[in-house]
N, C-alpha and C. Protein backbone atom coordinates (compact mmCIF):
# COMPACT_ATOMS: atom_id res chain seq x y z
N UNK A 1 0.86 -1.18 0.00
CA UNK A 1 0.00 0.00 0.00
C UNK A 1 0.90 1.23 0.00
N UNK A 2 0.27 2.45 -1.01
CA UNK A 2 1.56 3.64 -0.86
C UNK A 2 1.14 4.81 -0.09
N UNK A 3 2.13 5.22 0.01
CA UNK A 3 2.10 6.90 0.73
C UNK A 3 0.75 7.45 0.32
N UNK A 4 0.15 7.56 -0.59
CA UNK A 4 -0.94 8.14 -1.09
C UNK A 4 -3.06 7.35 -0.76
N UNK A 5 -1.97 6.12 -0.97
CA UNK A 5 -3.55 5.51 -0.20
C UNK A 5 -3.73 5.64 1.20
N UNK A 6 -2.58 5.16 1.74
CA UNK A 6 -2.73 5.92 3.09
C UNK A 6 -3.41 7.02 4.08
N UNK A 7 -2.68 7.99 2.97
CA UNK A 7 -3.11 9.76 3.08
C UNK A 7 -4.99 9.33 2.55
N UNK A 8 -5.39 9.05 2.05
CA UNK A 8 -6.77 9.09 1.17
C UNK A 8 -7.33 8.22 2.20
N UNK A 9 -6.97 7.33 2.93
CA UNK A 9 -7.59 6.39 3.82
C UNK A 9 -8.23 7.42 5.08
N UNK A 10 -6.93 7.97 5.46
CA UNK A 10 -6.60 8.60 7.05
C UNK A 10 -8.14 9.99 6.07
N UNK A 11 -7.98 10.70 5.19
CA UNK A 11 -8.62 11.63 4.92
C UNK A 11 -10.28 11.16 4.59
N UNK A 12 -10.78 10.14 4.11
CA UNK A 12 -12.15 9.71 4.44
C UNK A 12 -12.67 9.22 5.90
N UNK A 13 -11.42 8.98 6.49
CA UNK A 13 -12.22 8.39 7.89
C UNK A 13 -12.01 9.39 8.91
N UNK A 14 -11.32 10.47 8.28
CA UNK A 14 -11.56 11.97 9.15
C UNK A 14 -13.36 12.79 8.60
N UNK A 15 -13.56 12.43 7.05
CA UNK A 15 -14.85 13.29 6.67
C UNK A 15 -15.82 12.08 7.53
N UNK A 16 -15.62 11.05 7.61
CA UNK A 16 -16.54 10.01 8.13
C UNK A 16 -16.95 10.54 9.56
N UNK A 17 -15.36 10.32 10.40
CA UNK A 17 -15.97 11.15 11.45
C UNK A 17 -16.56 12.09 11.99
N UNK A 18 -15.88 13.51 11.21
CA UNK A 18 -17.01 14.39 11.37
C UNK A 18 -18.94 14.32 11.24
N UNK A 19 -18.75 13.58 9.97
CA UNK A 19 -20.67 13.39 9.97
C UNK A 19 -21.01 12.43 11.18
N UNK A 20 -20.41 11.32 11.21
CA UNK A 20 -20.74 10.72 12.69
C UNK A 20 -21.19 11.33 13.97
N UNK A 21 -19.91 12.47 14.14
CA UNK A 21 -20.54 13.41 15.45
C UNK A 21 -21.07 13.69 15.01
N UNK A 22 -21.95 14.62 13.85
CA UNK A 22 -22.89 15.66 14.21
C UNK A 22 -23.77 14.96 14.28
N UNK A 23 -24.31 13.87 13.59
CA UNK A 23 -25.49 13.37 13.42
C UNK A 23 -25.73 12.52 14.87
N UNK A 24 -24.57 12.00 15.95
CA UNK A 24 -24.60 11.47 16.96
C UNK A 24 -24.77 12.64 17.58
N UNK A 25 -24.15 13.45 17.66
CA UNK A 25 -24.30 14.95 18.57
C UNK A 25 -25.83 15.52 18.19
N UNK A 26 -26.29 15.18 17.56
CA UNK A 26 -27.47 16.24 16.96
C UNK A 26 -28.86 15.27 17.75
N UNK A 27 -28.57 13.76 17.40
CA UNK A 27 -29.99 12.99 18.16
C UNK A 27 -29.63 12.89 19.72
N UNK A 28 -28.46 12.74 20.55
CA UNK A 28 -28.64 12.81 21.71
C UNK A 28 -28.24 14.24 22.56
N UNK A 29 -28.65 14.23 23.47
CA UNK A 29 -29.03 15.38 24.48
C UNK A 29 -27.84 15.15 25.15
N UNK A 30 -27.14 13.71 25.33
CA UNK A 30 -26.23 13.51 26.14
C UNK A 30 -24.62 14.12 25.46
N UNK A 31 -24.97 13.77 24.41
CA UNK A 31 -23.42 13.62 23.67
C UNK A 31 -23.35 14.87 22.96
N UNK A 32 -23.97 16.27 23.15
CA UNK A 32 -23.89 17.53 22.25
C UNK A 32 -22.83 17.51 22.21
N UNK A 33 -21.95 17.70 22.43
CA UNK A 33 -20.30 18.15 23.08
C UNK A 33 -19.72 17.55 21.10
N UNK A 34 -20.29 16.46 20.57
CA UNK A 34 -19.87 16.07 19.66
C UNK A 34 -20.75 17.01 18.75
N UNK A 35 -21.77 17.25 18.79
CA UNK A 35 -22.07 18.36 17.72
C UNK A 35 -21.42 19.30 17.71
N UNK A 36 -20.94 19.88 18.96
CA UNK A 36 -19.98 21.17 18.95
C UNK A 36 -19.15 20.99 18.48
N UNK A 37 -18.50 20.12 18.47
CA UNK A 37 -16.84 20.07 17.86
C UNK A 37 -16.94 18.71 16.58
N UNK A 38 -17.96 19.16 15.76
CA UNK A 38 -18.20 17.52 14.68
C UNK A 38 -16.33 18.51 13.45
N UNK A 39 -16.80 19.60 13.55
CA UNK A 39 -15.67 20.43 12.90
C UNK A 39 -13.65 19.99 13.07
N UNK A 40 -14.01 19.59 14.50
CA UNK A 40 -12.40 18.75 14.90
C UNK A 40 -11.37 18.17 14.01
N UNK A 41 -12.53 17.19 13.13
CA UNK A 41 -11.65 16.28 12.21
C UNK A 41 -10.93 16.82 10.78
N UNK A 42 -11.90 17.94 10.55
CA UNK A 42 -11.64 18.75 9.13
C UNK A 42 -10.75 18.86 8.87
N UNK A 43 -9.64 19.53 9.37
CA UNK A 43 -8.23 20.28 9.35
C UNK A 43 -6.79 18.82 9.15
N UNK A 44 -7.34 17.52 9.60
CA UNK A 44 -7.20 16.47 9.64
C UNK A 44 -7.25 15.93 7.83
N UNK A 45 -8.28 16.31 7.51
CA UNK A 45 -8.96 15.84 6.04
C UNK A 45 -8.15 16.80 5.42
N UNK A 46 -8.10 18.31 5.53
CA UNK A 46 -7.60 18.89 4.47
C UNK A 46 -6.02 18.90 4.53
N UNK A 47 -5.23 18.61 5.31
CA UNK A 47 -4.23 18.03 5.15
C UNK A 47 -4.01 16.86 4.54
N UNK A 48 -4.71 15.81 4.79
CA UNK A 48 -4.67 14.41 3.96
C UNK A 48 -4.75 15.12 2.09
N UNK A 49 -5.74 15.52 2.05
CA UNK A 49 -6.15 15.93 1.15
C UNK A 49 -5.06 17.19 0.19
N UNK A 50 -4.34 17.53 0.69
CA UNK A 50 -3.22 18.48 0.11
C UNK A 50 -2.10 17.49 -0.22
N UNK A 51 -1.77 16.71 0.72
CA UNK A 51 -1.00 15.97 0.64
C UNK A 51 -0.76 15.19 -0.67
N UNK A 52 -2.21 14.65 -0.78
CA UNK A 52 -2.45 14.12 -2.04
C UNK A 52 -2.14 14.38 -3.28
N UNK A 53 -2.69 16.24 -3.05
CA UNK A 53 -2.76 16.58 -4.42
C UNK A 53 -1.09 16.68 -5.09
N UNK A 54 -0.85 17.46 -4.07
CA UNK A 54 0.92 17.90 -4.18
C UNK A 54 1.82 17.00 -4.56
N UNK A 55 1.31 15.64 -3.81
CA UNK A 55 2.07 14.50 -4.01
C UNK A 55 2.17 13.64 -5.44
N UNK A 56 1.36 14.13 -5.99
CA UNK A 56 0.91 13.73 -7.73
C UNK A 56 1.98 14.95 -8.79
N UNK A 57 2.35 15.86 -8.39
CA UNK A 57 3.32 16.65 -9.06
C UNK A 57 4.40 16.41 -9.10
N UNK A 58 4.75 15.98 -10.38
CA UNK A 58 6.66 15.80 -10.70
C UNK A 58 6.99 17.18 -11.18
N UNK A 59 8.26 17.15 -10.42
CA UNK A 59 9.18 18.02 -10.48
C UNK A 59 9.29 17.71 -12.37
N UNK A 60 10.16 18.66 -13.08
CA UNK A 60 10.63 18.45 -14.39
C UNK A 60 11.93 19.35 -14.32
């Protein structure tokens, strides 16, 4: 497996998580704390996600 699937792995199961909290944060009363912060994982994703792109550019 390469550097790049990796990065693309780690970056869907960061967008995964985010919808998880909110939609877990959003039906219970107990667990808001995860609606508040469903945003956490993002910054997570868009790093994976740069990584990616950048990583597809050859030098010439």
């Amino acid at each position: 497996m390469g550097k790049k699937n990796i990065f693309i792995t780690i970056g869907v199961l960061a967008i995964a998580a985010s919808i998880v909290m909110y939609q877990v944060g959003n039906d219970s009363t107990h667990l808001s704390e995860l609606k508040n912060y469903w945003w956490v994982p993002l910054p997570v994703f868009l790093l994976c996600f740069l990584i990616v792109i950048f990583s597809g550019k050859k030098k010439s």
